[in-house]
Protein backbone atom coordinates (compact mmCIF):
# COMPACT_ATOMS: atom_id res chain seq x y z
CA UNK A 1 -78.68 -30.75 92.20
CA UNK A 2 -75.56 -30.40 89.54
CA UNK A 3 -73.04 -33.82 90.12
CA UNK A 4 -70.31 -32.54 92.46
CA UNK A 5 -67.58 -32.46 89.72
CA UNK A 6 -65.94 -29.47 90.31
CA UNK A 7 -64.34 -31.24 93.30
CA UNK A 8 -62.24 -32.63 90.60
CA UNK A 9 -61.17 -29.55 88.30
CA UNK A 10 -57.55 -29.69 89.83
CA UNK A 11 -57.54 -33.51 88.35
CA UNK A 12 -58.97 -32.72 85.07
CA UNK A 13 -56.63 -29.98 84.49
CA UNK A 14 -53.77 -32.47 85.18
CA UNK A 15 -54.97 -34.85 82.93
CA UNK A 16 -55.54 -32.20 80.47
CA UNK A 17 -52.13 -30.66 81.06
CA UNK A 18 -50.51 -34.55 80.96
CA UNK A 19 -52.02 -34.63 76.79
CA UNK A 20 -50.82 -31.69 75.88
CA UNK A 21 -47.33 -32.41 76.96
CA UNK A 22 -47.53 -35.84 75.51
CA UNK A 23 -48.70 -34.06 72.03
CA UNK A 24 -46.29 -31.41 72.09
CA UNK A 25 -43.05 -33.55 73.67
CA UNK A 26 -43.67 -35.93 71.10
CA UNK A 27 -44.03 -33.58 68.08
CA UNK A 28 -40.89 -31.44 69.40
CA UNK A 29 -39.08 -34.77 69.83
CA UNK A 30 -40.18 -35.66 65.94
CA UNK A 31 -39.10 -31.88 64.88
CA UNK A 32 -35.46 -32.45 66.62
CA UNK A 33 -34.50 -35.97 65.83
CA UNK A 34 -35.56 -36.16 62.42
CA UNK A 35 -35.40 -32.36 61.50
CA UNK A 36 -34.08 -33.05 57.83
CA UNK A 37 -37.48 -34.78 57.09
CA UNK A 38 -39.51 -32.70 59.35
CA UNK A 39 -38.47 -29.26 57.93
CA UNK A 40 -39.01 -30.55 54.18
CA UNK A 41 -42.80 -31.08 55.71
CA UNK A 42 -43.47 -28.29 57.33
CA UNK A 43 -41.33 -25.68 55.19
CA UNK A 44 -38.84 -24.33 57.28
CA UNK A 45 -35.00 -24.28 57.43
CA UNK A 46 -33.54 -27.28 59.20
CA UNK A 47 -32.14 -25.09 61.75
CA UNK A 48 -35.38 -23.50 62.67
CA UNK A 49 -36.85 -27.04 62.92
CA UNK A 50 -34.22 -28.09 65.53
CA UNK A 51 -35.29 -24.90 67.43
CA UNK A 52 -39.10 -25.38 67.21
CA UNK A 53 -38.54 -29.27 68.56
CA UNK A 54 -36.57 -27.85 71.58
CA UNK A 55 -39.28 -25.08 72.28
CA UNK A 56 -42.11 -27.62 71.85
CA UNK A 57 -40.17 -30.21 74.41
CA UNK A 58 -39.36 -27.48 76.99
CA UNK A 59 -43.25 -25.95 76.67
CA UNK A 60 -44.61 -29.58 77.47
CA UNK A 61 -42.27 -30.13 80.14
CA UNK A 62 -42.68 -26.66 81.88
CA UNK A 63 -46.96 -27.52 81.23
CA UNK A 64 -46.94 -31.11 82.65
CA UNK A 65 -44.87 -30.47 85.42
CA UNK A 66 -45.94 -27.16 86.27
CA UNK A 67 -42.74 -24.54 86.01
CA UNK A 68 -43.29 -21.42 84.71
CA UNK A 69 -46.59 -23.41 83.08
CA UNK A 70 -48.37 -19.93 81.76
CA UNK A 71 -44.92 -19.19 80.39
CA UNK A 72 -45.15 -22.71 78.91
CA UNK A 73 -48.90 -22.62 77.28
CA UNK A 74 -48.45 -19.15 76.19
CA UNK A 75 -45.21 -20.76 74.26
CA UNK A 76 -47.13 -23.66 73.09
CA UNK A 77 -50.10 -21.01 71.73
CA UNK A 78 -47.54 -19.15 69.67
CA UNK A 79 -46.49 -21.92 67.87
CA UNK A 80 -50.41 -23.12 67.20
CA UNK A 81 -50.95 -19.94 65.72
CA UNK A 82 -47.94 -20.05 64.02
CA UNK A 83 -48.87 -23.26 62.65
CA UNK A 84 -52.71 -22.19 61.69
CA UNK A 85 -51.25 -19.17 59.67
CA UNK A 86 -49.16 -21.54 57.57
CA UNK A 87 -52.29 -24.22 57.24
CA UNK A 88 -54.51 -21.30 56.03
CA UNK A 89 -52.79 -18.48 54.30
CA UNK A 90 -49.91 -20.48 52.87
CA UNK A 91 -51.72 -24.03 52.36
CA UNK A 92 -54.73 -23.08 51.88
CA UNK A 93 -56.44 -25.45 54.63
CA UNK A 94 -59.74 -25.78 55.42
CA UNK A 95 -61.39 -25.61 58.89
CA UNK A 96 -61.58 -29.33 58.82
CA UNK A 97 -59.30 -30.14 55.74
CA UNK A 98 -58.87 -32.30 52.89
CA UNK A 99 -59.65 -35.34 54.61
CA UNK A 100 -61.78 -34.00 57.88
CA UNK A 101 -58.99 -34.43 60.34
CA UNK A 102 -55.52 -32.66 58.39
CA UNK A 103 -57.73 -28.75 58.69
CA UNK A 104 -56.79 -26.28 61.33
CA UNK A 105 -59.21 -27.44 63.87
CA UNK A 106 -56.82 -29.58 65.92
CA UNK A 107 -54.34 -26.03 66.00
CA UNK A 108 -57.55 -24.33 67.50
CA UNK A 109 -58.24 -27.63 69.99
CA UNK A 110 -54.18 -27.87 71.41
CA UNK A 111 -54.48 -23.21 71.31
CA UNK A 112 -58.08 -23.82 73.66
CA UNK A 113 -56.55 -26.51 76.04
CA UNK A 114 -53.04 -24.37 76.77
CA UNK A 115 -55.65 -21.79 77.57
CA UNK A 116 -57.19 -23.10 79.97
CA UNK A 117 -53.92 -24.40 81.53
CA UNK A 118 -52.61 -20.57 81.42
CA UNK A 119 -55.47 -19.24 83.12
CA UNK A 120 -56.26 -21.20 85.72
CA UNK A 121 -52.20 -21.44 86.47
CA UNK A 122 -52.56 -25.21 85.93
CA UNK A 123 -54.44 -25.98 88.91
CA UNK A 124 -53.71 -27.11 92.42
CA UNK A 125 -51.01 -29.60 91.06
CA UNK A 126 -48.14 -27.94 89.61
CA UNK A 127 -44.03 -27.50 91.41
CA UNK A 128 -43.80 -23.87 91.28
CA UNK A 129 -46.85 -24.42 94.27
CA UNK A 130 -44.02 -26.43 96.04
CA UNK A 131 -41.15 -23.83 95.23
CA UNK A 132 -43.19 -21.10 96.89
């Protein structure tokens, strides 16, 4: 007889949905703050930087409070594959990288968890439930 865990997939997708907003919030907040340094690093205009911090603070917000959260992961997986398309036709990245943890594989880890918060909705614990 299987552990009764899936009495607590609501929680783990909260918990799940709390990292990736702390990942993304805190990499969009990074992006908009300090977009001078940020856009030198990731090779984009300084304008476009300020605009991919907002995005990536309004995608964590909608995902770890639950408005318009498949809007919100969908968002977030656009800009991981975004990302990945830089790391591996522009950069030339590896899978894992240079140094085993710079490679694509976290873009593939953060595109995998927002897709499991899009398609289960984000579980039982989300506002728009309270909105309806």
């Amino acid at each position: 007889m299987p552990f009764p865990l899936t009495d607590f997939a609501d929680t783990a997708i909260l918990l799940l949905r709390l990292m990736v907003g702390l990942i993304f919030f805190t990499s969009g907040w990074k992006h908009a703050t300090n977009s001078g340094a940020r856009s030198k690093d990731i090779e984009m205009s300084k304008g476009f930087t300020v605009f991919l911090g907002v995005v990536e603070c309004a995608g964590a917000l909608g995902v770890v409070f639950g408005i318009l959260i498949q809007w919100a992961a969908i968002g977030l997986i656009l800009i991981m594959l975004g990302a990945m398309q830089k790391k591996i036709f522009k950069w030339k990245i590896t899978f894992w990288g240079k140094h085993g943890t710079d490679g694509w594989s976290y873009e593939i880890m953060m595109i995998l968890m927002n897709l499991v918060v899009a398609t289960t909705g984000g579980g039982r614990f989300v506002l728009e439930n309270l909105l309806r």
